[in-house]
C-alpha atoms as a PDB file:
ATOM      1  CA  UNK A   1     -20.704   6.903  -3.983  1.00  0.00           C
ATOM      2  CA  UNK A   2     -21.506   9.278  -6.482  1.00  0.00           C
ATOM      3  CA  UNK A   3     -19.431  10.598  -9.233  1.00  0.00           C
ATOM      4  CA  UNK A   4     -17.079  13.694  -7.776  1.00  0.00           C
ATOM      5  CA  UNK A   5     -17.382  16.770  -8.955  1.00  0.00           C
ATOM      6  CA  UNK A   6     -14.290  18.141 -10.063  1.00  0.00           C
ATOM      7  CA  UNK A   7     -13.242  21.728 -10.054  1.00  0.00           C
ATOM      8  CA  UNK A   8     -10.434  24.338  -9.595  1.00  0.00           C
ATOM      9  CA  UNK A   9      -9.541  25.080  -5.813  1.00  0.00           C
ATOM     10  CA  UNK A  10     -10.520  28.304  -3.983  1.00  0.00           C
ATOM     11  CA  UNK A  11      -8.360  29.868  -0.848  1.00  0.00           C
ATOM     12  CA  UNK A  12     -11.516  28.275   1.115  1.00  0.00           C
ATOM     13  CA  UNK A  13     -10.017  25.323   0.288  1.00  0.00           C
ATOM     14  CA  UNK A  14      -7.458  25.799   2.363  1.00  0.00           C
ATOM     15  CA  UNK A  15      -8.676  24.287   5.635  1.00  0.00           C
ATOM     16  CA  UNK A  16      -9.807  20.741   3.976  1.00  0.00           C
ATOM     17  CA  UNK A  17      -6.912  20.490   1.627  1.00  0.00           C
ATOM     18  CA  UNK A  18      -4.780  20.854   4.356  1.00  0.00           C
ATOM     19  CA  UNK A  19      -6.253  18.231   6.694  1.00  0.00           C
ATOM     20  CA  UNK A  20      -6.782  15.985   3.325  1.00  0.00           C
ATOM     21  CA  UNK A  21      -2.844  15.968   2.994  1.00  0.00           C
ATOM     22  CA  UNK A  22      -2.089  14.786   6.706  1.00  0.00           C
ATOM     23  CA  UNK A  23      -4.629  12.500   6.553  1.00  0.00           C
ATOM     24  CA  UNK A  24      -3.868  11.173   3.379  1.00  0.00           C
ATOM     25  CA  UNK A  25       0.562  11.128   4.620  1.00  0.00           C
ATOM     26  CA  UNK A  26       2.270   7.750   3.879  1.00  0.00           C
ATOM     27  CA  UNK A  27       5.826   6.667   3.068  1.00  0.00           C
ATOM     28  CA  UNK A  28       3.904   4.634  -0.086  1.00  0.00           C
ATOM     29  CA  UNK A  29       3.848   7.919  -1.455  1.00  0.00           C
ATOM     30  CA  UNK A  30       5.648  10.825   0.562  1.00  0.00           C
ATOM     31  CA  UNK A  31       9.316  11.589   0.814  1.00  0.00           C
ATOM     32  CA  UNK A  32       9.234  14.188   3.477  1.00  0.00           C
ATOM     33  CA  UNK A  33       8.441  13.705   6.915  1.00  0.00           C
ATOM     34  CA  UNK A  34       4.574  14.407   7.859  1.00  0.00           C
ATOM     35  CA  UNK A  35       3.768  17.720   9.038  1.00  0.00           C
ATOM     36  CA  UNK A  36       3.945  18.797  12.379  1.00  0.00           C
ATOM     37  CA  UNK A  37       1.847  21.546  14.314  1.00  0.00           C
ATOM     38  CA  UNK A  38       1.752  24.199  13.766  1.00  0.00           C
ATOM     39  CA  UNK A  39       0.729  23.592  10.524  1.00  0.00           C
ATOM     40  CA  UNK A  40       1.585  25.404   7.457  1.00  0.00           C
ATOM     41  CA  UNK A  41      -1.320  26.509   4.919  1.00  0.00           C
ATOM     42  CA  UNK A  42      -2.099  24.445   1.904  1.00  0.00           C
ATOM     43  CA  UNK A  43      -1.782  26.935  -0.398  1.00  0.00           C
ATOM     44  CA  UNK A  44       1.262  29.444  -0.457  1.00  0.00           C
ATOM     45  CA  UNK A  45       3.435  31.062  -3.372  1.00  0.00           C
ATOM     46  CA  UNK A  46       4.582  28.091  -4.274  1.00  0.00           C
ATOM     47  CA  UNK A  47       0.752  26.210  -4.340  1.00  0.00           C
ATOM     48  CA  UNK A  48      -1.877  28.234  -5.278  1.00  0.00           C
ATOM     49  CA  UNK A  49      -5.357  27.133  -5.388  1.00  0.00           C
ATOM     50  CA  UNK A  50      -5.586  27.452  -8.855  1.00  0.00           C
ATOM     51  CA  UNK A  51      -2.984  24.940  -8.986  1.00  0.00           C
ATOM     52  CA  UNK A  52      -5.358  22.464  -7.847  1.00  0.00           C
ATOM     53  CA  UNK A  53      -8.335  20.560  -9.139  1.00  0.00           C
ATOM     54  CA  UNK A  54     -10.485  19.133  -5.962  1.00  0.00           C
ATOM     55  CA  UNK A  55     -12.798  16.417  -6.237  1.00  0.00           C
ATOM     56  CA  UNK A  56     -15.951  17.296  -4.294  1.00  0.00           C
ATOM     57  CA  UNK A  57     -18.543  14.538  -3.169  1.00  0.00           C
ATOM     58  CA  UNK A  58     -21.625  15.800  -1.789  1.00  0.00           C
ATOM     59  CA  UNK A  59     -20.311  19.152  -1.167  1.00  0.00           C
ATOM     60  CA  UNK A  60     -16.998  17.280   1.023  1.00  0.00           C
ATOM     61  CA  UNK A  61     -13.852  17.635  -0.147  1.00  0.00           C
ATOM     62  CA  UNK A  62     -12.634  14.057  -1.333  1.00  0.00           C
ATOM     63  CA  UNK A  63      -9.544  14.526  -3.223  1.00  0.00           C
ATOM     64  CA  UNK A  64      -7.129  17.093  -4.787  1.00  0.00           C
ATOM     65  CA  UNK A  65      -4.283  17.484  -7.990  1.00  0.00           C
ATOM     66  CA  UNK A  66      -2.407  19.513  -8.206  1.00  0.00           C
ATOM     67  CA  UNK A  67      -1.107  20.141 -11.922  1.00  0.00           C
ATOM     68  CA  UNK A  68       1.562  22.499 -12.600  1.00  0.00           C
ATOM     69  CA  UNK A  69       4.731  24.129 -15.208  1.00  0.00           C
ATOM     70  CA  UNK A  70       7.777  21.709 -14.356  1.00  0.00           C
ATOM     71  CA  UNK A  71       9.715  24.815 -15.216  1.00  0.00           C
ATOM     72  CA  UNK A  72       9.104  28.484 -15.870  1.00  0.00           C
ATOM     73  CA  UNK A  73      11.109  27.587 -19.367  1.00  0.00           C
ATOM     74  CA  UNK A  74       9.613  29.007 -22.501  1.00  0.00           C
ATOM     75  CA  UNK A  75      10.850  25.050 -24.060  1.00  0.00           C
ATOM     76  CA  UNK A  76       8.945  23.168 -22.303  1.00  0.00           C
ATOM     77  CA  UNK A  77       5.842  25.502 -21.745  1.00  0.00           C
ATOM     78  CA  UNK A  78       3.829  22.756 -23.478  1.00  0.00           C
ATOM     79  CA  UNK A  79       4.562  20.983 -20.366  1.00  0.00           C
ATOM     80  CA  UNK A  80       2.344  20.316 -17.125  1.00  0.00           C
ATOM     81  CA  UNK A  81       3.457  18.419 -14.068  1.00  0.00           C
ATOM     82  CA  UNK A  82       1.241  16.485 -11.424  1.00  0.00           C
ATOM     83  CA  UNK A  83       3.167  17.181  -8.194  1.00  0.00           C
ATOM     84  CA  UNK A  84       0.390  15.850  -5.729  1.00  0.00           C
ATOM     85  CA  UNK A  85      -2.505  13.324  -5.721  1.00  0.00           C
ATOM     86  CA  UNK A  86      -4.357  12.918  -2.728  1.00  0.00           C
ATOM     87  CA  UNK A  87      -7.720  10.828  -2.481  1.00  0.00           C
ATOM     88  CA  UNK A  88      -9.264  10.498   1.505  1.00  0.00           C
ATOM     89  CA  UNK A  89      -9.107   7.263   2.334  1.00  0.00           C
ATOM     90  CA  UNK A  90     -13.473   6.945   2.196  1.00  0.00           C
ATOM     91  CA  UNK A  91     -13.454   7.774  -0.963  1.00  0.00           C
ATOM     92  CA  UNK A  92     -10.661   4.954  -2.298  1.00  0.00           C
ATOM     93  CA  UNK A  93     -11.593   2.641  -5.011  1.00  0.00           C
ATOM     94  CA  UNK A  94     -14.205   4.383  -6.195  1.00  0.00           C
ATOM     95  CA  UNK A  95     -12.792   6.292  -9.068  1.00  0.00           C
ATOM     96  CA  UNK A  96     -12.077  10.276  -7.435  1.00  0.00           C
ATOM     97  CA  UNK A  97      -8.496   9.321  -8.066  1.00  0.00           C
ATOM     98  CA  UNK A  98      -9.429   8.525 -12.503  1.00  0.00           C
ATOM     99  CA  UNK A  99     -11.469  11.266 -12.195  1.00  0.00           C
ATOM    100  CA  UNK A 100      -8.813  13.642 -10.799  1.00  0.00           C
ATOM    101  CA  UNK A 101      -6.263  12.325 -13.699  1.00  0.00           C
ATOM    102  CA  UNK A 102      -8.940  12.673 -16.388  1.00  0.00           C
ATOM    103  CA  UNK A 103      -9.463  16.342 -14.804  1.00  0.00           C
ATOM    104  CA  UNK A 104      -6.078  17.628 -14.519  1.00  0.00           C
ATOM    105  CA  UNK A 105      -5.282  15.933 -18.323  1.00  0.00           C
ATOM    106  CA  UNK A 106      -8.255  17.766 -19.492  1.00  0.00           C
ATOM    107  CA  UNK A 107      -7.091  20.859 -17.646  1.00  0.00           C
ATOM    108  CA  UNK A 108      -3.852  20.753 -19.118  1.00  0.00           C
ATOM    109  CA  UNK A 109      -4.933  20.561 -22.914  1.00  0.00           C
ATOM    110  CA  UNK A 110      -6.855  23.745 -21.883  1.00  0.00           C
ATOM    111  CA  UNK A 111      -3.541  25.499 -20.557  1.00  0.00           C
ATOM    112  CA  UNK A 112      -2.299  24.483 -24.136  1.00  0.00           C
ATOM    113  CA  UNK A 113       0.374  21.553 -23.275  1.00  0.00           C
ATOM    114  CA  UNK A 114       0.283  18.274 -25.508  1.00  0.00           C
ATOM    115  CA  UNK A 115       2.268  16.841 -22.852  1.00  0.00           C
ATOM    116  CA  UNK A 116       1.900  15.680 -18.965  1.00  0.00           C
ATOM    117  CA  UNK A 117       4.282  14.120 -16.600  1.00  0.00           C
ATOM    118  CA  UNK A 118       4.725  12.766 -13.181  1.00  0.00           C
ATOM    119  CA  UNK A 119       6.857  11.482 -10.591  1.00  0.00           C
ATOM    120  CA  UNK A 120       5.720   8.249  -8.398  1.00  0.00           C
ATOM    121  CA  UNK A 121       7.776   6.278  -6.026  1.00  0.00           C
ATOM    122  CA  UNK A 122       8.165   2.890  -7.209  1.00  0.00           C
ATOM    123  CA  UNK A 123       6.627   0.680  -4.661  1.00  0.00           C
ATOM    124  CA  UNK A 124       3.765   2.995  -4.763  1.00  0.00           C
ATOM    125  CA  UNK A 125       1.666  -0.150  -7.283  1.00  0.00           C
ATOM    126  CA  UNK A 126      -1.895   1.378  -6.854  1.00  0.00           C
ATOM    127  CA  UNK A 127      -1.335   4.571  -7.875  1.00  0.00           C
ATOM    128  CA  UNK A 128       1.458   3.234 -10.780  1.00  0.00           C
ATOM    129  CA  UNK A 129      -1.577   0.698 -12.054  1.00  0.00           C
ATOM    130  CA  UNK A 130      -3.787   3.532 -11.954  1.00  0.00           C
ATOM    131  CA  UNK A 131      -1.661   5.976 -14.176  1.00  0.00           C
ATOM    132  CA  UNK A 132      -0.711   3.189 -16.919  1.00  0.00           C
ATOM    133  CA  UNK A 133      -4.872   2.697 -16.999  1.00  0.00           C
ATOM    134  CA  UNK A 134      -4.977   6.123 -18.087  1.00  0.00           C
ATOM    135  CA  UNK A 135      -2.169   6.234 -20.506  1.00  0.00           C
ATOM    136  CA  UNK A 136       0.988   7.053 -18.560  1.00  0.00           C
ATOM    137  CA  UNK A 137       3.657   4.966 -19.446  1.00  0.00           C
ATOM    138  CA  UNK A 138       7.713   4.553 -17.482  1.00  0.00           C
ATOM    139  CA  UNK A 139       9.894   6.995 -19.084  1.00  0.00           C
ATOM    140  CA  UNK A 140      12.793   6.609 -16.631  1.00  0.00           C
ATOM    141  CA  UNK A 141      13.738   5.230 -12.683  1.00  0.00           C
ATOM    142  CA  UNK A 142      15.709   6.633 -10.676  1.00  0.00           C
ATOM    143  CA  UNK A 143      16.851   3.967  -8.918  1.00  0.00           C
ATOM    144  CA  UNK A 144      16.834   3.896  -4.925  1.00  0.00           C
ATOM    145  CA  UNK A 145      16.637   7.696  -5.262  1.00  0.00           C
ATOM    146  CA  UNK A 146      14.924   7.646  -1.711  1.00  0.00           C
ATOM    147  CA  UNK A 147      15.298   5.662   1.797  1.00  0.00           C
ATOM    148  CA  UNK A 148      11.993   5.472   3.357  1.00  0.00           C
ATOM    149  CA  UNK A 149      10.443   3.266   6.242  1.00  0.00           C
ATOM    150  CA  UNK A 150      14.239   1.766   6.267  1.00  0.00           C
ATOM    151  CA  UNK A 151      14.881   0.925   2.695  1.00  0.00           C
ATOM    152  CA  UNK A 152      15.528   2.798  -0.879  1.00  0.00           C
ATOM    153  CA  UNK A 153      13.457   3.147  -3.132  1.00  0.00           C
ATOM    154  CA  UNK A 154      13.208   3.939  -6.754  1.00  0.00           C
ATOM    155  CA  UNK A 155      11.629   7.649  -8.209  1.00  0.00           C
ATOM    156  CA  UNK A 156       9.668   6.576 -11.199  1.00  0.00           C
ATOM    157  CA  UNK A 157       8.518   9.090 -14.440  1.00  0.00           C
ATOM    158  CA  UNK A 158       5.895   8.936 -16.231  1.00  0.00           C
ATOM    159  CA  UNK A 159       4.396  10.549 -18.768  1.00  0.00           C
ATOM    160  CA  UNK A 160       2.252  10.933 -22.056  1.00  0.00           C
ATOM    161  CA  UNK A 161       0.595  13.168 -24.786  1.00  0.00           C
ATOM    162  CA  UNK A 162      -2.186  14.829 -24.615  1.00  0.00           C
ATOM    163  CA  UNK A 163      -3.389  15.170 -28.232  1.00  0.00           C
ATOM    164  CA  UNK A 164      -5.248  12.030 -28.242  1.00  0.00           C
ATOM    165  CA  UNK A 165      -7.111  10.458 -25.472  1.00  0.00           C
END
């Protein structure tokens, strides 16, 4: 597969991103329930494309971030959030997910933050191997925070600087 092409997300987006996401639905990763028809669009007040970085592969939408202010707190505008990482199951394993990171860290440094943070369930190990790869490290657990598929589970943050990578 070729490298993705990463780039900010359009309201044409909409469609794919959407389908992405309830393709993409698992308890490894997903607290709420998957979505049921008739389905809501991707983006809304709350997620706006320009939220979003999508990783593009051949012109087909592969994979999304979406990067974010935790709060709309003038202390912690230095601040950005990934609240969603979604990779379509072709495209595993072959680096869209790095490449999204690498995107939305880059992304953030523009915005101005020296700092990036995330939650990720804790039996979620590919995507917690993949963050410590690119510098995240366990600030906190939240410990059985969730019940999913029948048992808790832990809510894990991570974060780390931007200013050198």
């Amino acid at each position: 597969m070729p490298d993705p092409n990463i780039r900010v997300a359009v309201s044409d987006d909409d469609e794919a991103l959407g389908e992405l996401d309830r393709a993409t639905w698992s308890t490894l990763h997903e607290v709420m329930p998957p979505a049921q028809p008739p389905y809501r669009p991707f983006f809304d007040e709350e997620h706006r494309p320009e939220d979003h970085l999508v990783a593009e592969v051949a012109g087909e939408v592969v994979g999304y971030i979406r990067l974010v202010r935790p709060t709309p707190l003038v202390s912690n505008a230095h601040v950005r959030q990934i609240r969603g990482l979604a990779v379509a199951g072709t495209a595993r394993g072959q680096g869209v997910g790095r490449a999204l990171l690498r995107g939305a860290c880059a992304e953030a440094r523009r915005q101005g933050a020296t700092r990036i943070t995330l939650r990720v369930l804790g039996h979620n190990t590919p995507a917690r191997s993949l963050y410590a790869a690119e510098g995240f490290a366990v600030e906190g657990v939240l410990p059985g925070e969730f019940h999913l598929a029948g048992r808790y589970v832990d809510d894990v943050l991570m974060g780390r600087g931007l200013t050198t990578y």
